[in-house]
C-alpha atoms as a PDB file:
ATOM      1  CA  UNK A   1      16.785  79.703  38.697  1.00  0.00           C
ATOM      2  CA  UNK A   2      13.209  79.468  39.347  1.00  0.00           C
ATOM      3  CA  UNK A   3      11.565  77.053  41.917  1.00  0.00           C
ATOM      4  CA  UNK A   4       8.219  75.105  40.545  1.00  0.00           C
ATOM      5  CA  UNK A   5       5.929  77.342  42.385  1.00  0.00           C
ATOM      6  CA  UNK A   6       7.394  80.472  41.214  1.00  0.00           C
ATOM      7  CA  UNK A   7       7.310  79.208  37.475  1.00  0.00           C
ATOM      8  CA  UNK A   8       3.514  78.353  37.731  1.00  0.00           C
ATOM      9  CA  UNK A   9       3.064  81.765  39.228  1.00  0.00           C
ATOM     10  CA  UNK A  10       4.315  83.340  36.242  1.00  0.00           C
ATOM     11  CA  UNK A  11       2.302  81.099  34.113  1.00  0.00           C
ATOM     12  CA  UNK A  12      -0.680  81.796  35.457  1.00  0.00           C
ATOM     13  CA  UNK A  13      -0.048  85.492  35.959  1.00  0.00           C
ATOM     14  CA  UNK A  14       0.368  85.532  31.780  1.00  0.00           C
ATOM     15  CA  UNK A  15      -3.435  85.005  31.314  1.00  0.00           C
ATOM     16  CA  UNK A  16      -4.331  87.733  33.207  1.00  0.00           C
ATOM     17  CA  UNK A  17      -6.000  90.691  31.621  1.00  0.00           C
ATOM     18  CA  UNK A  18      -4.180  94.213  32.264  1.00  0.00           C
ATOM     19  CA  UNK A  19      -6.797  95.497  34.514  1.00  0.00           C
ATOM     20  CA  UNK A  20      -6.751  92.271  36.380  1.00  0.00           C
ATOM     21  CA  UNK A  21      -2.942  92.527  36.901  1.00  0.00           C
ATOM     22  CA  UNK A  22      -3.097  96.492  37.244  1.00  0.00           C
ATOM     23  CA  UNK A  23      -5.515  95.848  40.274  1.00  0.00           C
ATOM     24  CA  UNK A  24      -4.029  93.052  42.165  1.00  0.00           C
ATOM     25  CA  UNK A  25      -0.572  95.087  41.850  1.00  0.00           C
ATOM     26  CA  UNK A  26      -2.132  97.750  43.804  1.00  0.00           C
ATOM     27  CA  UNK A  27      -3.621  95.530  46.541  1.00  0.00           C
ATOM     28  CA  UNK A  28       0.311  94.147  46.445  1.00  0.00           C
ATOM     29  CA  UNK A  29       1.681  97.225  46.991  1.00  0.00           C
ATOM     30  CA  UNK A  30      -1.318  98.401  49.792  1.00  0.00           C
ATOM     31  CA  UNK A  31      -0.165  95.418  51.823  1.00  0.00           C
ATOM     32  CA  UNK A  32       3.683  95.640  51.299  1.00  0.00           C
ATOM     33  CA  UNK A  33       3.364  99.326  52.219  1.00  0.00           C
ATOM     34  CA  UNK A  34       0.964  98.599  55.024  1.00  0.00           C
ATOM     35  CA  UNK A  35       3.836  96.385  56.602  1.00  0.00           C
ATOM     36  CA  UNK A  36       2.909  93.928  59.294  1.00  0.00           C
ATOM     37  CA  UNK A  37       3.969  90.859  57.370  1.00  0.00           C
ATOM     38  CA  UNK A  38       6.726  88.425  57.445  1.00  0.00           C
ATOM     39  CA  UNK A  39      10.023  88.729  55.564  1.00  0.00           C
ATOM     40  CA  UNK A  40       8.909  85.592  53.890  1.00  0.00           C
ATOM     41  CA  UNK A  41       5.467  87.167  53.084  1.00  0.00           C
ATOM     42  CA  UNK A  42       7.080  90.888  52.456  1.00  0.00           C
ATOM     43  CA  UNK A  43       9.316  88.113  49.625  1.00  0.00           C
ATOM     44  CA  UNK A  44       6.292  86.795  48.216  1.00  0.00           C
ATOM     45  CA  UNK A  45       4.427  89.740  47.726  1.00  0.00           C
ATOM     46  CA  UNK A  46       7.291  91.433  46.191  1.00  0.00           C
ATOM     47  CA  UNK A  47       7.625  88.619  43.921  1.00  0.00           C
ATOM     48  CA  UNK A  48       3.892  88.441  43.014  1.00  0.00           C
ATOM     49  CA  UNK A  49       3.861  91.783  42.318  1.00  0.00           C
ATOM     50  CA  UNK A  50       6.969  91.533  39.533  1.00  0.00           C
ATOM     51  CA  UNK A  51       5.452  89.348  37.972  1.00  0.00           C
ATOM     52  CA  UNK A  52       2.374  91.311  37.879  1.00  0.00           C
ATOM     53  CA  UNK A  53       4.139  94.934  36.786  1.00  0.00           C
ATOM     54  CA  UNK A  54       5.251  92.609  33.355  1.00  0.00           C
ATOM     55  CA  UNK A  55       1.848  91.535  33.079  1.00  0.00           C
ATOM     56  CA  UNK A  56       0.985  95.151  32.935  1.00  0.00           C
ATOM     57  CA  UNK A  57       4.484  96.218  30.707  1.00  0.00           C
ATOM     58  CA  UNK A  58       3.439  93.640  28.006  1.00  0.00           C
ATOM     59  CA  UNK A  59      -0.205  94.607  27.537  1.00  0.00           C
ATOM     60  CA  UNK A  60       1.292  98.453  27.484  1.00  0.00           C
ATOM     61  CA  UNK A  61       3.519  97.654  24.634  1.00  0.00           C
ATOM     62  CA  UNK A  62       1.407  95.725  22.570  1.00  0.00           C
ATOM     63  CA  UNK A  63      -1.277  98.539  23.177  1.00  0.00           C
ATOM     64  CA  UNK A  64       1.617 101.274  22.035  1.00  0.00           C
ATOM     65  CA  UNK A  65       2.726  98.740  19.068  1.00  0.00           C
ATOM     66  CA  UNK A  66      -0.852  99.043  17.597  1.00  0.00           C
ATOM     67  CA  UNK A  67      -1.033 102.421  18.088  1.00  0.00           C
ATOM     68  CA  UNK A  68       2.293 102.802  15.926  1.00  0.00           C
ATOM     69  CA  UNK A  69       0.955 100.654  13.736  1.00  0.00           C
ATOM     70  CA  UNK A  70      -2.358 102.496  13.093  1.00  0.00           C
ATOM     71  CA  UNK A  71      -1.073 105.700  12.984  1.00  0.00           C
ATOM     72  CA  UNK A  72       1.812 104.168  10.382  1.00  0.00           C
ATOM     73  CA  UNK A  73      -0.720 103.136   8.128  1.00  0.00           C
ATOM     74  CA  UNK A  74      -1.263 105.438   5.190  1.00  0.00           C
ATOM     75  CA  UNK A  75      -4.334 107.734   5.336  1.00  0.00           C
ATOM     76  CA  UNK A  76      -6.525 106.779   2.248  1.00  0.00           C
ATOM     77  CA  UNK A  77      -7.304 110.563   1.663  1.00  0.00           C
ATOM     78  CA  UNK A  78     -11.592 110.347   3.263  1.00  0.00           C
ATOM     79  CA  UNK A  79     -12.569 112.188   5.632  1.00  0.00           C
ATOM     80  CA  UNK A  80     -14.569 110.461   8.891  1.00  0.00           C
ATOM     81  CA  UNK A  81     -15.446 113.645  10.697  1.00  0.00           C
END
């Protein structure tokens, strides 16, 4: 049960680039920490930065997918080094 807002917050949040989401989830967590905000603020930032920390889950996995893809892959017997 997601309101409009929050739904186009998580769409736009799934073109972001894992450094892009990386960084902005430390500046949430910097200002959350910080403290000074409102509960509806402290709610919004918490929010944001979910969304963010899947950003950064899913570009993890699919990194560690290729990874156990490419080291899956049968070695063709050459040697590079």
């Amino acid at each position: 049960m997601t309101d409009d807002g929050t739904a186009a917050t998580a769409a736009a949040t799934g073109t972001l680039g894992y450094e892009q989401a990386r960084d902005e989830l430390i500046e949430v967590v910097r200002r959350l920490e910080a403290g000074g905000t409102t509960l509806e603020e402290s709610l919004a930032l918490w929010e944001r930065g979910e969304e963010l920390a899947k950003v950064c889950r899913h570009w993890l996995e699919g990194a560690r997918a290729r990874l156990d893809a490419a080291l899956a892959r049968p070695q063709d017997g050459t040697d590079e080094g």
